[in-house]
Protein backbone atom coordinates (compact mmCIF):
# COMPACT_ATOMS: atom_id res chain seq x y z
CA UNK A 1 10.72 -8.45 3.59
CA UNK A 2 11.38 -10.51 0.58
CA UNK A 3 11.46 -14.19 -0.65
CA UNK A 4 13.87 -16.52 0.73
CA UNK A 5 14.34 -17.22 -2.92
CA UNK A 6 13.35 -17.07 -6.27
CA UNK A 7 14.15 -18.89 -9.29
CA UNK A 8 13.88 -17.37 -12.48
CA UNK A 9 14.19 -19.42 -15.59
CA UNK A 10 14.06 -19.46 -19.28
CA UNK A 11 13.11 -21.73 -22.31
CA UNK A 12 14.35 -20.74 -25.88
CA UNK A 13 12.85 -21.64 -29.47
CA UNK A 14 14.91 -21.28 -32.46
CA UNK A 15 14.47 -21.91 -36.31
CA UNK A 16 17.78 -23.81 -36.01
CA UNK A 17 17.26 -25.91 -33.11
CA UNK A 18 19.89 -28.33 -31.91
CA UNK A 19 19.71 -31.98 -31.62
CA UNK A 20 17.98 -31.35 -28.58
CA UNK A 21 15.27 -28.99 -29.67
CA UNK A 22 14.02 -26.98 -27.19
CA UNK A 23 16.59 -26.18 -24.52
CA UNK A 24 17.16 -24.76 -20.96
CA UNK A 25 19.16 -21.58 -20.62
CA UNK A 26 20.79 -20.59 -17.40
CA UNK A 27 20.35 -16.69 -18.67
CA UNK A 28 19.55 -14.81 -14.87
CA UNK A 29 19.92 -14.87 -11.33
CA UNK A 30 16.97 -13.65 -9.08
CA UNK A 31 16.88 -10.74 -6.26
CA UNK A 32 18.24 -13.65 -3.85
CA UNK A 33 21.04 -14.92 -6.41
CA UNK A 34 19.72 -18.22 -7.22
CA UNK A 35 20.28 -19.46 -11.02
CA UNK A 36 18.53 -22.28 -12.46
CA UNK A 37 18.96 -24.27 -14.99
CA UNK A 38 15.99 -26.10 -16.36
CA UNK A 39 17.22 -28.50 -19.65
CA UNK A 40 14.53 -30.06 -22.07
CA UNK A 41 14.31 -33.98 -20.45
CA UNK A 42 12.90 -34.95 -17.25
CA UNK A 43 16.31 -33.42 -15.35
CA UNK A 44 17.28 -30.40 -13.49
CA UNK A 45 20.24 -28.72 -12.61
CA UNK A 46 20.22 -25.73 -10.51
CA UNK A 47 23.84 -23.95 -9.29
CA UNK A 48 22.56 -22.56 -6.60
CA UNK A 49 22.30 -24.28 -3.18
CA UNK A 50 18.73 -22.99 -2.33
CA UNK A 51 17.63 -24.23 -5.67
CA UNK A 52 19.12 -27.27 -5.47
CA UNK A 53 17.15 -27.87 -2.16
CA UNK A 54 14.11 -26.63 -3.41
CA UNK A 55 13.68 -29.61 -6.12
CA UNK A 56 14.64 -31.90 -3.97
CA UNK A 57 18.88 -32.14 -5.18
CA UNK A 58 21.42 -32.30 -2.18
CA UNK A 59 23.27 -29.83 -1.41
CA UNK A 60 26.75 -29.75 -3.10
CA UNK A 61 25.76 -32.19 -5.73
CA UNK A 62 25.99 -30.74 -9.53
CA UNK A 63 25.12 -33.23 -11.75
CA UNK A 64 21.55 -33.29 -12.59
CA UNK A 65 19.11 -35.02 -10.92
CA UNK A 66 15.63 -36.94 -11.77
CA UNK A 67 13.09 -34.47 -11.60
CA UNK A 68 11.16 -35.35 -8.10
CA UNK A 69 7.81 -34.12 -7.13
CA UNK A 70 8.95 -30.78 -5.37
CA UNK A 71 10.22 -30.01 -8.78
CA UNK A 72 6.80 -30.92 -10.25
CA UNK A 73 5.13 -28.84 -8.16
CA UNK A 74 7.31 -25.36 -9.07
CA UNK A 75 5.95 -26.08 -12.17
CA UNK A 76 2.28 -25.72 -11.02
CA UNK A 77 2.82 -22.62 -9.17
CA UNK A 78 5.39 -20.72 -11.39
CA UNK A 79 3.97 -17.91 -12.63
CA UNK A 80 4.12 -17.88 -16.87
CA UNK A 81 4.43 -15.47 -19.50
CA UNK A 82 5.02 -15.68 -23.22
CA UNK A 83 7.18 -13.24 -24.74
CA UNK A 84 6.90 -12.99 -28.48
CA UNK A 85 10.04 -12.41 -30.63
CA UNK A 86 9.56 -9.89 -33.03
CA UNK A 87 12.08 -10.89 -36.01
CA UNK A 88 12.80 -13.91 -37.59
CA UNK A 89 9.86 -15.94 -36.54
CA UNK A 90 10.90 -17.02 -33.11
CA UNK A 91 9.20 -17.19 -29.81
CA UNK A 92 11.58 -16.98 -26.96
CA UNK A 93 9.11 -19.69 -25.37
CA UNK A 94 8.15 -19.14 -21.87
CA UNK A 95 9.48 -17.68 -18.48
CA UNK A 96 8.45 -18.10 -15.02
CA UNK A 97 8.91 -16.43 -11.59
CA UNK A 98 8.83 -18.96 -9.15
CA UNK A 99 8.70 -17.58 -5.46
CA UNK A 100 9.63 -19.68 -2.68
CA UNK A 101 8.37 -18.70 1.25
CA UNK A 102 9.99 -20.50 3.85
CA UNK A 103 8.96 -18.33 6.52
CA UNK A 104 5.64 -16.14 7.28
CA UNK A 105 6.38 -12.79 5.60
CA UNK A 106 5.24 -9.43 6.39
CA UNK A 107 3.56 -6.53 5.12
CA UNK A 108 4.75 -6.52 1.38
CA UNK A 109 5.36 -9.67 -0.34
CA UNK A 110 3.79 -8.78 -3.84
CA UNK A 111 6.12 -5.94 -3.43
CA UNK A 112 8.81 -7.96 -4.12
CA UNK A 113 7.57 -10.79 -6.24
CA UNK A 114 5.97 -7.86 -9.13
CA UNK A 115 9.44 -6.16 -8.72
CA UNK A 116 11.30 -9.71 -9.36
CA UNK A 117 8.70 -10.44 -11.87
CA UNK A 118 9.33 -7.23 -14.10
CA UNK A 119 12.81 -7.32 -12.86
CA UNK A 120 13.15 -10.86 -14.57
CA UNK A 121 11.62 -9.77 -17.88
CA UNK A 122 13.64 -6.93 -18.47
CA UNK A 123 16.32 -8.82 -18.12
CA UNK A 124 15.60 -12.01 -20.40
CA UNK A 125 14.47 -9.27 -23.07
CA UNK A 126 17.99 -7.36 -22.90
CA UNK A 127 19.61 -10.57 -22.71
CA UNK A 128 17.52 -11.99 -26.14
CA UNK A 129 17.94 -7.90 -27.48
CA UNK A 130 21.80 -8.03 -26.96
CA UNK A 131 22.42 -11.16 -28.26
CA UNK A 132 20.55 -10.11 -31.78
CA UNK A 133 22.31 -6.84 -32.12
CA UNK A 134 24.48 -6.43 -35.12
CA UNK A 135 28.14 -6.16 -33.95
CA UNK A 136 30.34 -3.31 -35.90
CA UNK A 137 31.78 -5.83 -37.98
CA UNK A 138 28.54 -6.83 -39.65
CA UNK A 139 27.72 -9.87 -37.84
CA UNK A 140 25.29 -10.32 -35.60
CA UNK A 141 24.39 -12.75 -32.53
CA UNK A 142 22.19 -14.47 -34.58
CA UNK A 143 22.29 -15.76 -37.87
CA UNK A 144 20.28 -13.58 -40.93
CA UNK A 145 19.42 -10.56 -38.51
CA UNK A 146 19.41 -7.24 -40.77
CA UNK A 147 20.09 -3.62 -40.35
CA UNK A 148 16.83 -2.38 -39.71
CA UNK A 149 15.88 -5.02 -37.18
CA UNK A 150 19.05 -4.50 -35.59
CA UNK A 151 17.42 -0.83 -35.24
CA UNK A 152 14.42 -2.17 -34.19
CA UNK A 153 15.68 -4.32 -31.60
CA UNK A 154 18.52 -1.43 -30.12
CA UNK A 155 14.77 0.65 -29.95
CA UNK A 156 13.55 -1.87 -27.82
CA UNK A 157 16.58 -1.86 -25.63
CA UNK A 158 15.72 1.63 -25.27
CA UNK A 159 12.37 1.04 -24.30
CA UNK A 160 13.19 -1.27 -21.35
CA UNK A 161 11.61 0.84 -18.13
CA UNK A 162 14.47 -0.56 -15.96
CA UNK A 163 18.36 0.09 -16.20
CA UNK A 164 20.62 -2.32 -18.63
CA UNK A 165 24.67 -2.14 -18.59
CA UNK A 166 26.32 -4.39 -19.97
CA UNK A 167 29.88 -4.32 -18.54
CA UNK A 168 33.33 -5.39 -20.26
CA UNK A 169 36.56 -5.56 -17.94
CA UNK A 170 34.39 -3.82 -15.10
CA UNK A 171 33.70 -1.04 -16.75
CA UNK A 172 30.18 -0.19 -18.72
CA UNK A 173 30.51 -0.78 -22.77
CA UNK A 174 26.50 0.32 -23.20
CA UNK A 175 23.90 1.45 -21.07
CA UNK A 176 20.24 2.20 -21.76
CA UNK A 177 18.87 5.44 -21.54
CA UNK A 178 16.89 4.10 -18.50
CA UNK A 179 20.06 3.26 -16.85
CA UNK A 180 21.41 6.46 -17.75
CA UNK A 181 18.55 8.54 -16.11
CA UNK A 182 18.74 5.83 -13.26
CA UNK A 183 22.44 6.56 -12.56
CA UNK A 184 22.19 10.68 -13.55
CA UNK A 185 24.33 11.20 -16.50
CA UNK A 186 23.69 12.44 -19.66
CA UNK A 187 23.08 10.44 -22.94
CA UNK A 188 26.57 8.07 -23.54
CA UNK A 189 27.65 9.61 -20.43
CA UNK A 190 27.92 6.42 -18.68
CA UNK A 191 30.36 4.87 -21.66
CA UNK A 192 33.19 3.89 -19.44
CA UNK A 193 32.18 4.48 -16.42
CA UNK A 194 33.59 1.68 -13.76
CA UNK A 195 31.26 -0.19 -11.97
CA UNK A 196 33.26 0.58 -8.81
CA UNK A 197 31.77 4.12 -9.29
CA UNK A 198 28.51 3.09 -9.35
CA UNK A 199 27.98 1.61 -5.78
CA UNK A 200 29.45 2.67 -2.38
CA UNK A 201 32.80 1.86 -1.21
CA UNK A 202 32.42 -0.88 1.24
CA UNK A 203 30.48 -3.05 -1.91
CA UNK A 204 33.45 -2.24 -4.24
CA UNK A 205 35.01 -5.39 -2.95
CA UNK A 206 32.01 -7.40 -3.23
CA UNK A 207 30.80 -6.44 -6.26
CA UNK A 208 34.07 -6.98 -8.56
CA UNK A 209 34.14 -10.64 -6.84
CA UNK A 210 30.77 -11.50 -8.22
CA UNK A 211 31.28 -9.73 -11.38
CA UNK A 212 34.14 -11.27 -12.31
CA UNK A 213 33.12 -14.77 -11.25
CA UNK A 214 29.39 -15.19 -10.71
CA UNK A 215 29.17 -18.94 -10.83
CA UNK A 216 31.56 -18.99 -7.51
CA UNK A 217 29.83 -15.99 -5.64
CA UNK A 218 26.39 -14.94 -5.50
CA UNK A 219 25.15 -11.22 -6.74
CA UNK A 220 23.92 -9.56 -3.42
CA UNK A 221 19.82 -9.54 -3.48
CA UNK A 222 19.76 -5.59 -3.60
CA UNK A 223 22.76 -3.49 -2.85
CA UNK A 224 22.87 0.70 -2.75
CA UNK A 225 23.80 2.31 -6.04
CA UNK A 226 25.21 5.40 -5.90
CA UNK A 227 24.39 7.82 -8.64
CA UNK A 228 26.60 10.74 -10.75
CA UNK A 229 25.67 13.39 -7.83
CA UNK A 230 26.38 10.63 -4.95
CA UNK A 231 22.93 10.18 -3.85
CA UNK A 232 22.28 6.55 -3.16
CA UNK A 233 19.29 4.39 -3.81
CA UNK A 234 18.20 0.83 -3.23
CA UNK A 235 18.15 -1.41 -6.15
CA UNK A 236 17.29 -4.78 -7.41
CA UNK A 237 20.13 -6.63 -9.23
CA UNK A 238 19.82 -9.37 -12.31
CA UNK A 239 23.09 -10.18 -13.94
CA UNK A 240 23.27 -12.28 -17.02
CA UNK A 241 26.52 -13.88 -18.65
CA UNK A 242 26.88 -12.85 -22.77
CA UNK A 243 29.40 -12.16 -24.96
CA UNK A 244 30.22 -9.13 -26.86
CA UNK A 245 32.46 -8.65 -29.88
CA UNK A 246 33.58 -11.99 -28.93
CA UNK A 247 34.45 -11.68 -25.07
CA UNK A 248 32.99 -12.79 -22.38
CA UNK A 249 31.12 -9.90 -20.85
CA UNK A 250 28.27 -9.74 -17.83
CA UNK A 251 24.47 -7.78 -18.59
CA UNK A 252 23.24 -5.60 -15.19
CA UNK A 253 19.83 -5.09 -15.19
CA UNK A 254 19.00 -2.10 -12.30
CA UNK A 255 15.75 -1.73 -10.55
CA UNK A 256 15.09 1.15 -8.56
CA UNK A 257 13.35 0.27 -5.45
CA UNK A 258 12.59 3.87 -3.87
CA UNK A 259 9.38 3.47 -5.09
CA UNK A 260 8.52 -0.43 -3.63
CA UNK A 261 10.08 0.83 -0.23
CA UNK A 262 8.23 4.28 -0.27
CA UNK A 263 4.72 1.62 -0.45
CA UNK A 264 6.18 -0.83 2.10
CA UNK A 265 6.97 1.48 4.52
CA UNK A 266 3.85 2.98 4.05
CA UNK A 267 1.67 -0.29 4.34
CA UNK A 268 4.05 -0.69 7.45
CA UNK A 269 2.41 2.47 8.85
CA UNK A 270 -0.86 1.92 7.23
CA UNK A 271 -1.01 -2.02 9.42
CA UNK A 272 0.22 -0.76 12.30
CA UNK A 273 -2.69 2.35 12.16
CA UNK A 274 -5.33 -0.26 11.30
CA UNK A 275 -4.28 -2.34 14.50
CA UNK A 276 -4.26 0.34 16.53
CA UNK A 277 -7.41 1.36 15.41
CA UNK A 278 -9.26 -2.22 16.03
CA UNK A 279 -7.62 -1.81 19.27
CA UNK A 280 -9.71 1.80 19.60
CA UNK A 281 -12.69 0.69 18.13
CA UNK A 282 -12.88 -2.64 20.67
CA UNK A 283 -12.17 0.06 23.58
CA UNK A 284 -14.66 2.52 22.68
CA UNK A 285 -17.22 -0.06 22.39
CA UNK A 286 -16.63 -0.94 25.93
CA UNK A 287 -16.29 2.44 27.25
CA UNK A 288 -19.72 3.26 25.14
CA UNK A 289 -21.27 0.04 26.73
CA UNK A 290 -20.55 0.62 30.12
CA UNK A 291 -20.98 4.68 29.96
CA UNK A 292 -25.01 2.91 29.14
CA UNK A 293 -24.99 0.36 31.62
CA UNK A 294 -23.99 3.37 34.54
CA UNK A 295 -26.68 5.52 33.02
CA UNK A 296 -29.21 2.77 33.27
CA UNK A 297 -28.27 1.39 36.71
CA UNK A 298 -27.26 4.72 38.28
CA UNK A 299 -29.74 6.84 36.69
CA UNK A 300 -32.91 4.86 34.89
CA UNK A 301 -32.66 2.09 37.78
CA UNK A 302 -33.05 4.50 40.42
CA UNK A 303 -35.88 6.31 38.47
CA UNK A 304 -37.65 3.12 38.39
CA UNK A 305 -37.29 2.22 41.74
CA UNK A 306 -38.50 5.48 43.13
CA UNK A 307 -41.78 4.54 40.91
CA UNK A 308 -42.33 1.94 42.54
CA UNK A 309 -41.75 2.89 45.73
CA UNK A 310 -43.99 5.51 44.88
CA UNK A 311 -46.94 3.77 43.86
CA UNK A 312 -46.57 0.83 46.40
CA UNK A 313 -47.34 3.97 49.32
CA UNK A 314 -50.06 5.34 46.81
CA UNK A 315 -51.57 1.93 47.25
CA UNK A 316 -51.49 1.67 51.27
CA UNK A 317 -52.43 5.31 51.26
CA UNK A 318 -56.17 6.13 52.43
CA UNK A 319 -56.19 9.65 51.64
CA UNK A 320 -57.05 10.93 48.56
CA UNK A 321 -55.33 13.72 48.53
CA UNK A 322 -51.86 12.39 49.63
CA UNK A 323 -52.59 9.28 46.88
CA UNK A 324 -53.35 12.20 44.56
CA UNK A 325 -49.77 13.44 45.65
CA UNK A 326 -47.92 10.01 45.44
CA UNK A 327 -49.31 9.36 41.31
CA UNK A 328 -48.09 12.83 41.09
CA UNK A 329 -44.72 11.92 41.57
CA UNK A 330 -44.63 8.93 39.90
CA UNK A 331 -45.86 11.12 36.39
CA UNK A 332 -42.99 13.53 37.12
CA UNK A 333 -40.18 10.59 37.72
CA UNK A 334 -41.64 8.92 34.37
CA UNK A 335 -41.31 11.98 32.72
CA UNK A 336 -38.16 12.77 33.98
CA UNK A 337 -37.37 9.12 33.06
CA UNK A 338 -38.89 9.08 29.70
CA UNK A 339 -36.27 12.25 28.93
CA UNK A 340 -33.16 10.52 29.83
CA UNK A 341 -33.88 7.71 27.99
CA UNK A 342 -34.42 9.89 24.82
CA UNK A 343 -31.08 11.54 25.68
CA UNK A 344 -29.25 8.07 25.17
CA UNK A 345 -31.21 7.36 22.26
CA UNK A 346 -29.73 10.69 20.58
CA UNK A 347 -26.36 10.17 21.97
CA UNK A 348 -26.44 6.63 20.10
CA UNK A 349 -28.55 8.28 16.74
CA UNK A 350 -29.93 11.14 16.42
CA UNK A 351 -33.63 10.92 15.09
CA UNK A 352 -33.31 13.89 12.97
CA UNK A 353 -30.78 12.42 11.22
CA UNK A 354 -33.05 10.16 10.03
CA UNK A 355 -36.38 12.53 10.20
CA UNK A 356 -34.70 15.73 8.98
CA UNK A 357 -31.70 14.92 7.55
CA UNK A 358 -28.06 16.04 7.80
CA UNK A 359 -28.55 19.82 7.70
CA UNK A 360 -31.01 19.74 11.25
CA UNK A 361 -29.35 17.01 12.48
CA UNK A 362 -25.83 18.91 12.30
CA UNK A 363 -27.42 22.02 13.12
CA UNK A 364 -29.46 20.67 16.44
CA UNK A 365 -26.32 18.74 17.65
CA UNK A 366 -24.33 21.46 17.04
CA UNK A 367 -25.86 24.31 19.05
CA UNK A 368 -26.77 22.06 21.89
CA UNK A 369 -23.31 20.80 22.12
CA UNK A 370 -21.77 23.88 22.11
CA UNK A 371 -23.91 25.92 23.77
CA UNK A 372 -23.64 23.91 26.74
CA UNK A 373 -19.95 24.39 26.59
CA UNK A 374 -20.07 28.08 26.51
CA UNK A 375 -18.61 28.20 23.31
CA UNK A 376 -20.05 30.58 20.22
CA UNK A 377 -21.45 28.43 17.40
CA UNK A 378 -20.98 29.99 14.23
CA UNK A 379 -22.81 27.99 11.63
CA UNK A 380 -22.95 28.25 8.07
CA UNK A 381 -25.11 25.11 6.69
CA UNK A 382 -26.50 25.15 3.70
CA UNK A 383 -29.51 23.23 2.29
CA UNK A 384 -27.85 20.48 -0.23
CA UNK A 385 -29.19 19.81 -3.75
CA UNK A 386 -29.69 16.41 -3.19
CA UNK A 387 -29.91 14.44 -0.14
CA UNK A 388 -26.81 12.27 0.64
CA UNK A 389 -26.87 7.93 0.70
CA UNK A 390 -27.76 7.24 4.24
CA UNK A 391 -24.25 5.96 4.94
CA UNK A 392 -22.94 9.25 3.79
CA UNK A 393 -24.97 11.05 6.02
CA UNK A 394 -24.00 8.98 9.06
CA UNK A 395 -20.02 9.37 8.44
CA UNK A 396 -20.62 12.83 7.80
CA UNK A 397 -22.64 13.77 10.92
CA UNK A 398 -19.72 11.04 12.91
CA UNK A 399 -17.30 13.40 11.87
CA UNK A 400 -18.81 16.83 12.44
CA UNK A 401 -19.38 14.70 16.28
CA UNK A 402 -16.21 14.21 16.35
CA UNK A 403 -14.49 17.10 15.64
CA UNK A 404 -16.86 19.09 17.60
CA UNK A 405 -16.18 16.64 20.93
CA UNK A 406 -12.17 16.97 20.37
CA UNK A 407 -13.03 20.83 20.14
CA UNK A 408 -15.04 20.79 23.92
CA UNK A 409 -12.67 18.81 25.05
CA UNK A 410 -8.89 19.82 23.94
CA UNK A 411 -9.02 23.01 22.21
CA UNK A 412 -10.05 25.50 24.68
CA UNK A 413 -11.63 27.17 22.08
CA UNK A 414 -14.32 30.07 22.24
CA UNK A 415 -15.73 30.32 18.77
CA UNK A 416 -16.54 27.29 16.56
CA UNK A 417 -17.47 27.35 12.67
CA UNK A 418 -19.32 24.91 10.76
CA UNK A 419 -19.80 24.94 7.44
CA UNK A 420 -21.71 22.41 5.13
CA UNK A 421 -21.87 23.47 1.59
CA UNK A 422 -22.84 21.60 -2.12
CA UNK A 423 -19.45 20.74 -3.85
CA UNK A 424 -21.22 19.60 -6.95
CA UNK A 425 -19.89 16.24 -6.93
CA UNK A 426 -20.21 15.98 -3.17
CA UNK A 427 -20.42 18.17 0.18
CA UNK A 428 -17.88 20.07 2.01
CA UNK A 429 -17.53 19.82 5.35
CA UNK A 430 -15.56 22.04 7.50
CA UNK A 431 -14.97 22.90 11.26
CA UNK A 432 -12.85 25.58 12.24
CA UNK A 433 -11.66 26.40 15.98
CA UNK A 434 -9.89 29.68 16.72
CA UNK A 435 -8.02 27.01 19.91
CA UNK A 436 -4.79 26.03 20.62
CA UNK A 437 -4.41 23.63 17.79
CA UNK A 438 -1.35 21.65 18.17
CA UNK A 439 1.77 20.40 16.06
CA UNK A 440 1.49 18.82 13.08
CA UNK A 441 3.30 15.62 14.68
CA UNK A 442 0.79 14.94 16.56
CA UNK A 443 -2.06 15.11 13.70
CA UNK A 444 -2.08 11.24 13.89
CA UNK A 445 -3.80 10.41 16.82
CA UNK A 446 -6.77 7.57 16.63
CA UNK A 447 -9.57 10.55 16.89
CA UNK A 448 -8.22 11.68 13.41
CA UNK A 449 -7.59 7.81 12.50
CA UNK A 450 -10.94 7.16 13.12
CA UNK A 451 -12.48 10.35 10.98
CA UNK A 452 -10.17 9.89 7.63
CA UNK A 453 -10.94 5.97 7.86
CA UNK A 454 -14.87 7.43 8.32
CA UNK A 455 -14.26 9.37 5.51
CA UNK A 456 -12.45 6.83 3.36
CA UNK A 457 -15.31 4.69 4.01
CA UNK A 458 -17.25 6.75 2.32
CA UNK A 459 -15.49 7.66 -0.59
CA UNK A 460 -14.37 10.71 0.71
CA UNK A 461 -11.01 12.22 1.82
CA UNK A 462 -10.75 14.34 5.05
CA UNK A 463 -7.41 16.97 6.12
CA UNK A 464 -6.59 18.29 9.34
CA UNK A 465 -4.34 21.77 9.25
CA UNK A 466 -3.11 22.88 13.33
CA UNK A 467 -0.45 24.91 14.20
CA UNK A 468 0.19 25.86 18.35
CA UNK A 469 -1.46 28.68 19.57
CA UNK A 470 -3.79 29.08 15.88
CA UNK A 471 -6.30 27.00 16.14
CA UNK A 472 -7.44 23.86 13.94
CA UNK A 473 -9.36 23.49 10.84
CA UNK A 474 -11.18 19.81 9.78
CA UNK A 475 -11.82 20.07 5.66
CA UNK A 476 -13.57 16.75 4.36
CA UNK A 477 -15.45 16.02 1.18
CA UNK A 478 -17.72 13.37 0.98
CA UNK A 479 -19.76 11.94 -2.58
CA UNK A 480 -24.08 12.22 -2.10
CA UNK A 481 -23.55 8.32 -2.89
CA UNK A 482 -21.32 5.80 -1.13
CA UNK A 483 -18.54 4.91 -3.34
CA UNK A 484 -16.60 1.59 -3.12
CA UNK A 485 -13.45 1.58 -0.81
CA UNK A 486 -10.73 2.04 -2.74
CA UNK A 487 -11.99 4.67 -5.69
CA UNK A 488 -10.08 7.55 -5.38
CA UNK A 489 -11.91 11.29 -4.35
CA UNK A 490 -11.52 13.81 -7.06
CA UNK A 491 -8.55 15.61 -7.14
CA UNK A 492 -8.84 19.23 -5.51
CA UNK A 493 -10.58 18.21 -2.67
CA UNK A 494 -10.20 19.15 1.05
């Protein structure tokens, strides 16, 4: 997913102004290949068809154009940054991302916009670098720039975290030591290098046709790079037209976007887990509602009815002894009713949960779940210095449920450990089947869903280890106090 465009422009301040003082520069083109052009009056001129229908200019036309509203309002929602010059008193004025959405866009939009955004100021900065640089035959780009600044600034250009080439007759005159690493050669290794080596062979073609004339053909909005070992990544291009040593030559700045499509695709998977999961959670809550409604009509209702049937004959009775006999039954079907209803109670909360605390509460469900299975509890719970935040102690006894159901249920298991133990920080919790486990593939099902996001909830982390035929082990560590979603569990555990 990405912008249908985005404009990136500059403004420039000098100490030697021209007649028109502060002036537009058409310096970059954004990740989809628009350029603008934004001069000092109340006029635009883009060169880009998008950008010229963005502020309102026909398509085709060139000229400038009153500025109109639409233009007014990029303005308002650009995004701005001042970048300070560090020589010579200048301030290379303002630039601004401007991001336009013509469509609804998907999982990762501030993907894109923070890599165009960083994207765009590496590139101004190499531009305004490269352009103050002291040329071998003592001149410089601009007027009174010295030695040591020249030093300065080259520093700077070796700073920049993203790739800069700056390429002369398709072939690369100077790259940054970023764009060296990027690319995977060695220091002044990439000194010559075509660009036709640097991306696959069915972009050669392409690439020399916007290289060579980028006002008549637009830069691709990310194209595969192929490094020194022929490994290929995705990369965002920005491509600025300079001189060097008096000829006409074209800056590359090269982002690497492994990292912004390693987080997309993971946000992909992390949405379509989360909607899967409200799906779950809606069905449970339906399954859990009706499993209540059976048990009250099928089981409570009846109950109740054979109460009252009960003490309607107790009434019409004349015998003592067989009235005696009918209130008799009634206290044995309230009893018996009186129990079931406690049983749903505990299946919905436990009371020593809140009575007892996690320990009993673990240890009571625990042995009456499993022993009911037939399966050998081995239980190793220790008393906890501290007693947990009562929303930790609900998502940990959830999960212990949990895993103990799936173990009943799937794992065919005949021996069960639990183990609940102080982890200074937090608890450790553990359940360990000796079962059939199962593959690692299928470690994503909405019963583990449900637990980590449980867990995560909670400040905690949880891990699930299986292999066929070896059983499966549920590690999760959990903070005495809720922490916020989001804050990260202490490396090292479970």
């Amino acid at each position: 997913m990405r912008p249908d465009s985005i404009a990136l422009h500059a403004l420039r301040g000098s100490r030697t102004p021209d007649s028109g003082g502060r002036q537009g520069v058409p310096i970059v083109s954004g990740p989809s290949g628009m350029k603008l052009s934004r001069p000092p009056g109340p006029r635009v001129d883009c060169t880009h068809a998008q950008g010229r229908r963005a502020v309102g200019m026909p398509t085709g036309q060139s000229r400038p154009k009153p500025r109109t509203e639409a233009d007014r309002r990029l303005d308002v929602t650009a995004l701005r940054w001042q970048l300070p010059a560090l020589h010579a008193g200048l301030v290379f004025g303002a630039w601004g991302l401007v991001a336009l959405w013509a469509r609804p866009v998907g999982v990762m939009p501030a993907v894109w916009v923070a890599a165009a955004a960083a994207l765009a100021g590496s590139a101004l900065m190499a531009v305004w670098l490269h352009r103050r640089l002291p040329r071998p035959n003592g001149a410089s780009a601009t007027v009174g720039s010295a030695p040591a600044a020249g030093r300065e600034l080259r520093e700077l250009m070796r700073l920049l975290p993203d790739g800069v080439l700056l390429l002369v007759d398709d072939r690369v005159a100077f790259a940054n030591p970023a764009g060296e690493t990027m690319f995977g050669y060695a220091p002044d290794g990439l000194t010559g290098v075509a660009v036709s080596d640097l991306v696959s062979e069915q972009d050669r073609a392409a690439v020399k046709s916007w290289h060579r004339a980028p006002e008549a053909c637009e830069p691709p909005p990310t194209l595969p790079m192929r490094r020194r070992d022929g490994s290929v990544f995705h990369a965002a291009l920005t491509v600025a037209q300079t001189r060097h040593e008096q000829r006409p030559c074209t800056l590359l700045v090269v982002r690497d976007l492994t990292d912004a499509e390693r987080m997309r695709d993971e946000l992909a998977a992390g949405n379509r887990e989360l909607q899967a999961l409200a799906v779950r959670v809606l069905t449970l809550q339906e399954d859990e509602r009706r499993a209540i409604s059976r048990e009250l009509h099928d089981d409570i209702g009846q109950s109740v009815t054979a109460m009252k049937m009960a003490a309607g004959s107790a009434l019409d009775e004349d015998d003592a002894q067989r009235r005696r006999d009918d209130l008799e039954d009634i206290l044995m079907l309230a009893d018996a009713t009186l129990e079931r209803l406690r049983d749903i109670s505990i299946l919905l909360r436990p009371p020593q949960l809140d009575a007892l605390g996690l320990e009993a509460a673990l240890r009571w469900h625990a042995e009456r779940l499993l022993r009911n299975a037939g399966i050998e509890a081995a239980l190793d719970i220790h008393p906890l210095p501290q007693r947990p935040d009562p929303g930790v102690e609900q998502a940990c006894f959830r999960i212990a449920q949990e895993a103990l159901t799936n173990v009943v249920r799937h794992a065919r298991a005949g021996r069960v450990q639990l183990t609940l133990r102080d982890a200074g920080d937090g608890l450790d919790l553990s359940v360990h089947d000796d079962g059939r486990g199962f593959a690692p593939d299928a470690a994503r099902g909405l019963g583990l869903v449900i637990m980590r996001e449980r867990a995560h909830g909670a400040g905690g982390r949880l891990d699930v280890s299986a292999s066929p035929g070896s059983g499966t082990r549920l590690d999760a560590w959990l903070p005495y106090a809720t922490v916020t979603v989001g804050a990260a569990a202490p490396v090292g555990h479970g």
